[in-house]
N, C-alpha and C. Protein backbone atom coordinates (compact mmCIF):
# COMPACT_ATOMS: atom_id res chain seq x y z
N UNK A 1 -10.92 -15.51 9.56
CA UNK A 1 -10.28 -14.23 9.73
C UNK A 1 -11.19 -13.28 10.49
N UNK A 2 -10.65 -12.20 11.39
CA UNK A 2 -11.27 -11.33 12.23
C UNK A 2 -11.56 -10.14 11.05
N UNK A 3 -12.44 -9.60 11.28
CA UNK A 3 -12.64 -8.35 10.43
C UNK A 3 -12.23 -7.87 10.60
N UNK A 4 -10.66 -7.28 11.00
CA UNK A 4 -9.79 -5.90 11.62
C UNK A 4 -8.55 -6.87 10.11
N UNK A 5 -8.49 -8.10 10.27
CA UNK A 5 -7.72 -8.74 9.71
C UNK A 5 -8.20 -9.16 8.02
N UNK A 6 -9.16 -8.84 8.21
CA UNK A 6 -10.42 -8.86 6.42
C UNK A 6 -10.14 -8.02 5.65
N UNK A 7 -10.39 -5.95 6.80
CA UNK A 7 -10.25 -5.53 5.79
C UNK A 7 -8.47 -4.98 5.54
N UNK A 8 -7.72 -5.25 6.76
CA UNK A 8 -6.24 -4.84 6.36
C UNK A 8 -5.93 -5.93 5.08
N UNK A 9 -6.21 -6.89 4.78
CA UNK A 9 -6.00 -7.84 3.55
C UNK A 9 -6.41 -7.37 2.15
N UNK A 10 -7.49 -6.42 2.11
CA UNK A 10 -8.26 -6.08 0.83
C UNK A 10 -7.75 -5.19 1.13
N UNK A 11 -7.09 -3.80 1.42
CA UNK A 11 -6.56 -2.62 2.49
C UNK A 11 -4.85 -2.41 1.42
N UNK A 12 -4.29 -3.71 2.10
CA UNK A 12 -3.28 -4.32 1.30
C UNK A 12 -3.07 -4.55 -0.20
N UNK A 13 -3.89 -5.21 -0.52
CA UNK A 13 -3.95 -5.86 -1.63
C UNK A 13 -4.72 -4.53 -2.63
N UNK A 14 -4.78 -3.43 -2.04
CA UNK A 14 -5.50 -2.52 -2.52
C UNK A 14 -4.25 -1.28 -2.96
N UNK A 15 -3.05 -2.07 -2.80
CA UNK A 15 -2.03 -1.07 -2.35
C UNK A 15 -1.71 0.20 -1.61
N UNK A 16 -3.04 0.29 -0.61
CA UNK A 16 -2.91 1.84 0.51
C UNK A 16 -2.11 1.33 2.04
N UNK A 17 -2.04 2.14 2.39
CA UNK A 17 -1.07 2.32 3.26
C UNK A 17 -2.32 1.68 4.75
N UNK A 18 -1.79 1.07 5.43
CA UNK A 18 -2.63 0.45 6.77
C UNK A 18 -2.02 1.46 8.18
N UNK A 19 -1.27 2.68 7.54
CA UNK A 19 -0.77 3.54 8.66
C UNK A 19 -0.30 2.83 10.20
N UNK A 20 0.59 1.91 10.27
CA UNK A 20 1.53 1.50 11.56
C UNK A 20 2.11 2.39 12.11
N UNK A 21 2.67 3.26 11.16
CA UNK A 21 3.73 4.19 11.92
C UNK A 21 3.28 5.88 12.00
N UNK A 22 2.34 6.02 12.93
CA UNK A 22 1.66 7.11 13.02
C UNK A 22 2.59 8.32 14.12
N UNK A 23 2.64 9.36 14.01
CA UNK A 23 3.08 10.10 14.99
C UNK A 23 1.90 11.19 15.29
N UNK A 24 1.93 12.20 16.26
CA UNK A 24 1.24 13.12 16.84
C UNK A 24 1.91 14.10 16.14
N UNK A 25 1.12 14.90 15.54
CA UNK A 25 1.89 16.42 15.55
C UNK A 25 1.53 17.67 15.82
N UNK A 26 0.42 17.37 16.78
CA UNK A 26 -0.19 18.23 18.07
C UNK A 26 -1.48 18.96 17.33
N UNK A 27 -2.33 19.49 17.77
CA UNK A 27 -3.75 19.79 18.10
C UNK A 27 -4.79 18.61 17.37
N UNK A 28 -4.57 17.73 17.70
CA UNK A 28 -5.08 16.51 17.54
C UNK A 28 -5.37 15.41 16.80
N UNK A 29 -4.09 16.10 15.49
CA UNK A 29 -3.94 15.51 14.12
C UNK A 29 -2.59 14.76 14.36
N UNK A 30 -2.56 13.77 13.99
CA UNK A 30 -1.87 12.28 13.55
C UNK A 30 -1.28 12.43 12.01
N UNK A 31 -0.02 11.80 12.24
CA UNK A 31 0.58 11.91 10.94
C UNK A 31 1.40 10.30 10.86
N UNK A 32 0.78 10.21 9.13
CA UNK A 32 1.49 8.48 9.10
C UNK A 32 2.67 8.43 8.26
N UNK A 33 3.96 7.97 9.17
CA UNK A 33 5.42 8.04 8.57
C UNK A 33 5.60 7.36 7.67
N UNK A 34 4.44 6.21 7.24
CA UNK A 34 4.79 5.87 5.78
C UNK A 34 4.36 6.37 4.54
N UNK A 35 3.22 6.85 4.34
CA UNK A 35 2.44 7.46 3.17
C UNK A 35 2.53 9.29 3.98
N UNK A 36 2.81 9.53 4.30
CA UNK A 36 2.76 10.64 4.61
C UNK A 36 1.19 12.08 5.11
N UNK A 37 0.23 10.79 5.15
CA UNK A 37 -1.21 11.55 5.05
C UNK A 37 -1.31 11.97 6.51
N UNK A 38 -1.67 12.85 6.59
CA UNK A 38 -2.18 13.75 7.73
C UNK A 38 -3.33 13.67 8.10
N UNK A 39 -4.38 13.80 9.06
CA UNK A 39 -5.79 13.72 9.28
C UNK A 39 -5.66 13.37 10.83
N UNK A 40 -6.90 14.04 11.30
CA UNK A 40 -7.58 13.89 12.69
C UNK A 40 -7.55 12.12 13.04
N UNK A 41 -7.81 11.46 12.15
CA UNK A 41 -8.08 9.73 12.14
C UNK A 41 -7.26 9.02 10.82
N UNK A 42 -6.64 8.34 11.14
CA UNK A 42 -6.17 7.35 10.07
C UNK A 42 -6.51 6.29 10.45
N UNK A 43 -7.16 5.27 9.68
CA UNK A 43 -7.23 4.24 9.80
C UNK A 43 -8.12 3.37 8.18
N UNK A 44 -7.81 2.10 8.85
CA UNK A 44 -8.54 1.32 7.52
C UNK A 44 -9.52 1.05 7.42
N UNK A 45 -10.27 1.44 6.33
CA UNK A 45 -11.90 0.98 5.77
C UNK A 45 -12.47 0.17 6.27
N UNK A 46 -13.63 0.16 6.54
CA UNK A 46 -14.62 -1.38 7.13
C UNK A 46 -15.14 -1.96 5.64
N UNK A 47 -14.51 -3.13 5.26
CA UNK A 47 -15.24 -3.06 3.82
C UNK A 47 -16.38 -3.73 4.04
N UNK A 48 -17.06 -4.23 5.65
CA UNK A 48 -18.25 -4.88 5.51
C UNK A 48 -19.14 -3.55 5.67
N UNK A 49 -19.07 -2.28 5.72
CA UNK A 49 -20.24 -1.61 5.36
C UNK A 49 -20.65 -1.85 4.18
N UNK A 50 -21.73 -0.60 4.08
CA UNK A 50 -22.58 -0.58 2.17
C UNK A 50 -21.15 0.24 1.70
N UNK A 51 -20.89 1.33 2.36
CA UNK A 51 -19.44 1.95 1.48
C UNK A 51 -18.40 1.80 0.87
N UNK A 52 -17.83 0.74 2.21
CA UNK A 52 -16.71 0.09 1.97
C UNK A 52 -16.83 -0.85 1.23
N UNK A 53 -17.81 -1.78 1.38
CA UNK A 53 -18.27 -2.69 0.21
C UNK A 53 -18.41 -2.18 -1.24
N UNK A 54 -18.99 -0.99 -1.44
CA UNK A 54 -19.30 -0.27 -3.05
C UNK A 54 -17.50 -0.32 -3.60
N UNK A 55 -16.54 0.47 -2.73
CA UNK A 55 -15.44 0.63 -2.33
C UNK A 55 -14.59 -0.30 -3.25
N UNK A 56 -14.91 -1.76 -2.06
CA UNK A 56 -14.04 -3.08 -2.43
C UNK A 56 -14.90 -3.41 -4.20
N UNK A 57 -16.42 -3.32 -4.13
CA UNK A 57 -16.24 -4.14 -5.08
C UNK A 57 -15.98 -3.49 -6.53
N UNK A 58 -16.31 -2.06 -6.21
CA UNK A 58 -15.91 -1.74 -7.49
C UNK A 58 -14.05 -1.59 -8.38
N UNK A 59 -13.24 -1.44 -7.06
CA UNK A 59 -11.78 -2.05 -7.43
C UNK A 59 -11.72 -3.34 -7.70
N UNK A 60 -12.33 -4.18 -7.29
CA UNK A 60 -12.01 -5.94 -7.70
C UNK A 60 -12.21 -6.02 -9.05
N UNK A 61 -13.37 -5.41 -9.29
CA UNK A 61 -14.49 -5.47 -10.64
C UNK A 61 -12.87 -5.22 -11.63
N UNK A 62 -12.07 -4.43 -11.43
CA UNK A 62 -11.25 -3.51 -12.46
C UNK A 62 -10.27 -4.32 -12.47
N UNK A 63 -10.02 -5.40 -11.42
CA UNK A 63 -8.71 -6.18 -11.37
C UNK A 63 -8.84 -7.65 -12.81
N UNK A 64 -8.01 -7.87 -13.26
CA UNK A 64 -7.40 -8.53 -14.04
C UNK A 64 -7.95 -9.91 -13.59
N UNK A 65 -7.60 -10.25 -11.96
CA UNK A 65 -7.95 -11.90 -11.66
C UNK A 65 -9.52 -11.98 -11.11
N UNK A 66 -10.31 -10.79 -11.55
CA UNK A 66 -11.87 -11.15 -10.68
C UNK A 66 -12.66 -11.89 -11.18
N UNK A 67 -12.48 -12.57 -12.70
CA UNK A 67 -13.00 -13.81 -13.26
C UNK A 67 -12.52 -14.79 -12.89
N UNK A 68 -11.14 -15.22 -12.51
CA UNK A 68 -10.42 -16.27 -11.29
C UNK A 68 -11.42 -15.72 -9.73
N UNK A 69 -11.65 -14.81 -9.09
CA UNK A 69 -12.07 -14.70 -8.02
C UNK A 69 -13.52 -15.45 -8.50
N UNK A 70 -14.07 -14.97 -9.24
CA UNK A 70 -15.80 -15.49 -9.20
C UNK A 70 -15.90 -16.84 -9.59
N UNK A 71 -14.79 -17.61 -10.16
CA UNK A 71 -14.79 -19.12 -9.75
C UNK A 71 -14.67 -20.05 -8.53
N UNK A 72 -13.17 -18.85 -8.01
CA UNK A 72 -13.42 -19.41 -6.70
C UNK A 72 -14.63 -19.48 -5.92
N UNK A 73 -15.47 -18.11 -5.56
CA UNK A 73 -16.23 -17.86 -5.21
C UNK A 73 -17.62 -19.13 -5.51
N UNK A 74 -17.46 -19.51 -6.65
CA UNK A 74 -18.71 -20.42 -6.95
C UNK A 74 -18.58 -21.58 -6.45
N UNK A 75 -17.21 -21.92 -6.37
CA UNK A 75 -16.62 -23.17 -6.36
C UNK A 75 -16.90 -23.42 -4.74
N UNK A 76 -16.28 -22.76 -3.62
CA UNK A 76 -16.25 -22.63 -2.30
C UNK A 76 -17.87 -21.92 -1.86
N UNK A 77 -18.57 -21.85 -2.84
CA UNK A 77 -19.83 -21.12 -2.37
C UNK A 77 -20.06 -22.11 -0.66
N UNK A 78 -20.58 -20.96 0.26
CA UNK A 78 -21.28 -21.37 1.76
C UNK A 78 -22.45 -21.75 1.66
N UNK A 79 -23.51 -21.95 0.56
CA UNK A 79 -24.75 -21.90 0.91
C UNK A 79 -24.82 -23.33 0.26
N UNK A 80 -26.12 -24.01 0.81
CA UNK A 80 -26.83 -25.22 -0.09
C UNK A 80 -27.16 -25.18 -1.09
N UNK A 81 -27.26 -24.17 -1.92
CA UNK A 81 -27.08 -23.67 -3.46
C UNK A 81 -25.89 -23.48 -3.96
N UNK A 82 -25.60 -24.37 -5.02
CA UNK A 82 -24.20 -24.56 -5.14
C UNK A 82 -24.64 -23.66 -7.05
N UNK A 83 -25.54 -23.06 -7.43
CA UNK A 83 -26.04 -22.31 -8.60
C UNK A 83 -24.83 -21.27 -8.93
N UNK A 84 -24.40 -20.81 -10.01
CA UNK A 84 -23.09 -19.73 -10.22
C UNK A 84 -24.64 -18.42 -10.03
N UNK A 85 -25.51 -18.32 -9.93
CA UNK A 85 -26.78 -17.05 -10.06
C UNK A 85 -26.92 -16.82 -8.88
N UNK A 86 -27.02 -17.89 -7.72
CA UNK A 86 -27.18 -17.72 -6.35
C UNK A 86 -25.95 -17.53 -5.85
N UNK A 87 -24.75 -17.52 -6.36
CA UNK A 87 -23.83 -16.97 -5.71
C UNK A 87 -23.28 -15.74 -5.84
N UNK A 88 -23.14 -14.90 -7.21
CA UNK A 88 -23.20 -14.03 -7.60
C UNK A 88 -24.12 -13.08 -6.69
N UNK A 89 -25.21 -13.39 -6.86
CA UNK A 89 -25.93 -12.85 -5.89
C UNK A 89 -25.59 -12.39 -4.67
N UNK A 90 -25.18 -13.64 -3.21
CA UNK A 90 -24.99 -13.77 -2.52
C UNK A 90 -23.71 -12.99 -2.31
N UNK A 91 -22.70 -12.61 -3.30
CA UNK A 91 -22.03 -11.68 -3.31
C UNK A 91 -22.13 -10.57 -3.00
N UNK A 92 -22.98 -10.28 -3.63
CA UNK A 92 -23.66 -8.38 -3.42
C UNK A 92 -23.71 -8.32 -1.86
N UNK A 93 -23.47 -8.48 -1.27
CA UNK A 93 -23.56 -8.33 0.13
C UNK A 93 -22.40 -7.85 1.17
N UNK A 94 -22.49 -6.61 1.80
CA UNK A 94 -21.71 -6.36 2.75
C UNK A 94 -21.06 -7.34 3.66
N UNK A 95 -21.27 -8.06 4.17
CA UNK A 95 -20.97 -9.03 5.40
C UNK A 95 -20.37 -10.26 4.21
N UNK A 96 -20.70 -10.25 3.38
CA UNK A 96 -20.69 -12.00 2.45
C UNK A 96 -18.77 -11.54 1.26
N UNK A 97 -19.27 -10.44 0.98
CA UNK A 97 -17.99 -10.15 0.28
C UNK A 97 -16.46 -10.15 0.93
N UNK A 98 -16.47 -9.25 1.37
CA UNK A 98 -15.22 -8.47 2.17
C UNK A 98 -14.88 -10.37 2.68
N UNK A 99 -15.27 -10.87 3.35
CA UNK A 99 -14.32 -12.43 4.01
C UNK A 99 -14.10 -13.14 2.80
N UNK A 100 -14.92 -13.39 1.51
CA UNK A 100 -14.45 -14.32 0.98
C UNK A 100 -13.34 -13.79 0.17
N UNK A 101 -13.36 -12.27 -0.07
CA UNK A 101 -12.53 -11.89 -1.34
C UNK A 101 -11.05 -11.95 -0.39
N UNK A 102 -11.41 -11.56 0.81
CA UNK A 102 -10.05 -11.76 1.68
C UNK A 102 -9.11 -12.82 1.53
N UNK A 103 -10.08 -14.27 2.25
CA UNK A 103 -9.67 -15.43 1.94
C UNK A 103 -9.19 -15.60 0.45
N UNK A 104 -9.56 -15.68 -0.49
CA UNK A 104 -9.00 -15.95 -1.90
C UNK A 104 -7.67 -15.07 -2.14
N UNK A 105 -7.77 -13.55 -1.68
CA UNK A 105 -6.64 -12.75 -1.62
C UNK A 105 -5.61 -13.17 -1.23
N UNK A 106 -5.44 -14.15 -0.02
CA UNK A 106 -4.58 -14.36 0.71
C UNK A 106 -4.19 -16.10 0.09
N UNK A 107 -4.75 -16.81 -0.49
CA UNK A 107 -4.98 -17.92 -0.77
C UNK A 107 -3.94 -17.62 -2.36
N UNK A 108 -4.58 -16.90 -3.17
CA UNK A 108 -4.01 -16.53 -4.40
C UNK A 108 -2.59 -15.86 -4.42
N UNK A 109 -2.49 -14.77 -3.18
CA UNK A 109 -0.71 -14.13 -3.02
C UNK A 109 -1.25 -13.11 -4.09
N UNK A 110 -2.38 -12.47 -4.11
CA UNK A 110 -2.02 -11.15 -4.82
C UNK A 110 -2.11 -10.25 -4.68
């Protein structure tokens, strides 16, 4: 998955609005016809920053299936350490989170 496509998935699955249907409503503010938010910029989170990452992981943390996610996660671990400590770990990470929680997101339908 492309990261434009990573974080509209966690974006989604986050239930906020990914603003498609934006209009102009002049001095340089944008308005989105589905959620109705107004602002100079709409757009969706980078969850591979440190922010967006704090962001993603502290909503996952609160979700119901993130003990199903951290199996997957161990199970499909990327590294030559196949350890549940070294992956956990390897979690904490901007760049390492946001794709896998995507993938499982999209894998799981939730």
């Amino acid at each position: 998955m492309t990261k434009d496509e990573v974080n509209r998935t966690i974006h989604e699955a986050m239930g906020l609005c990914i603003h498609k249907n934006i209009i102009h409503v002049g001095k340089g503010r944008m308005a989105c016809k589905d959620c109705i938010n107004i602002g100079r910029t709409l757009h969706v989170p980078d969850y591979h920053t440190p922010e967006g990452f704090f962001a993603c992981w502290n909503w996952a943390k609160q979700q119901e299936w993130w003990g199903k996610f951290l199996d997957y996660a161990i199970e499909n671990s990327y590294s030559e350490y196949n350890e549940d400590v070294y992956c956990v770990v390897a979690l904490i990470n901007s760049a390492t989170f946001a794709p896998i929680l995507a993938e499982w997101l999209k894998e799981a339908r939730v």
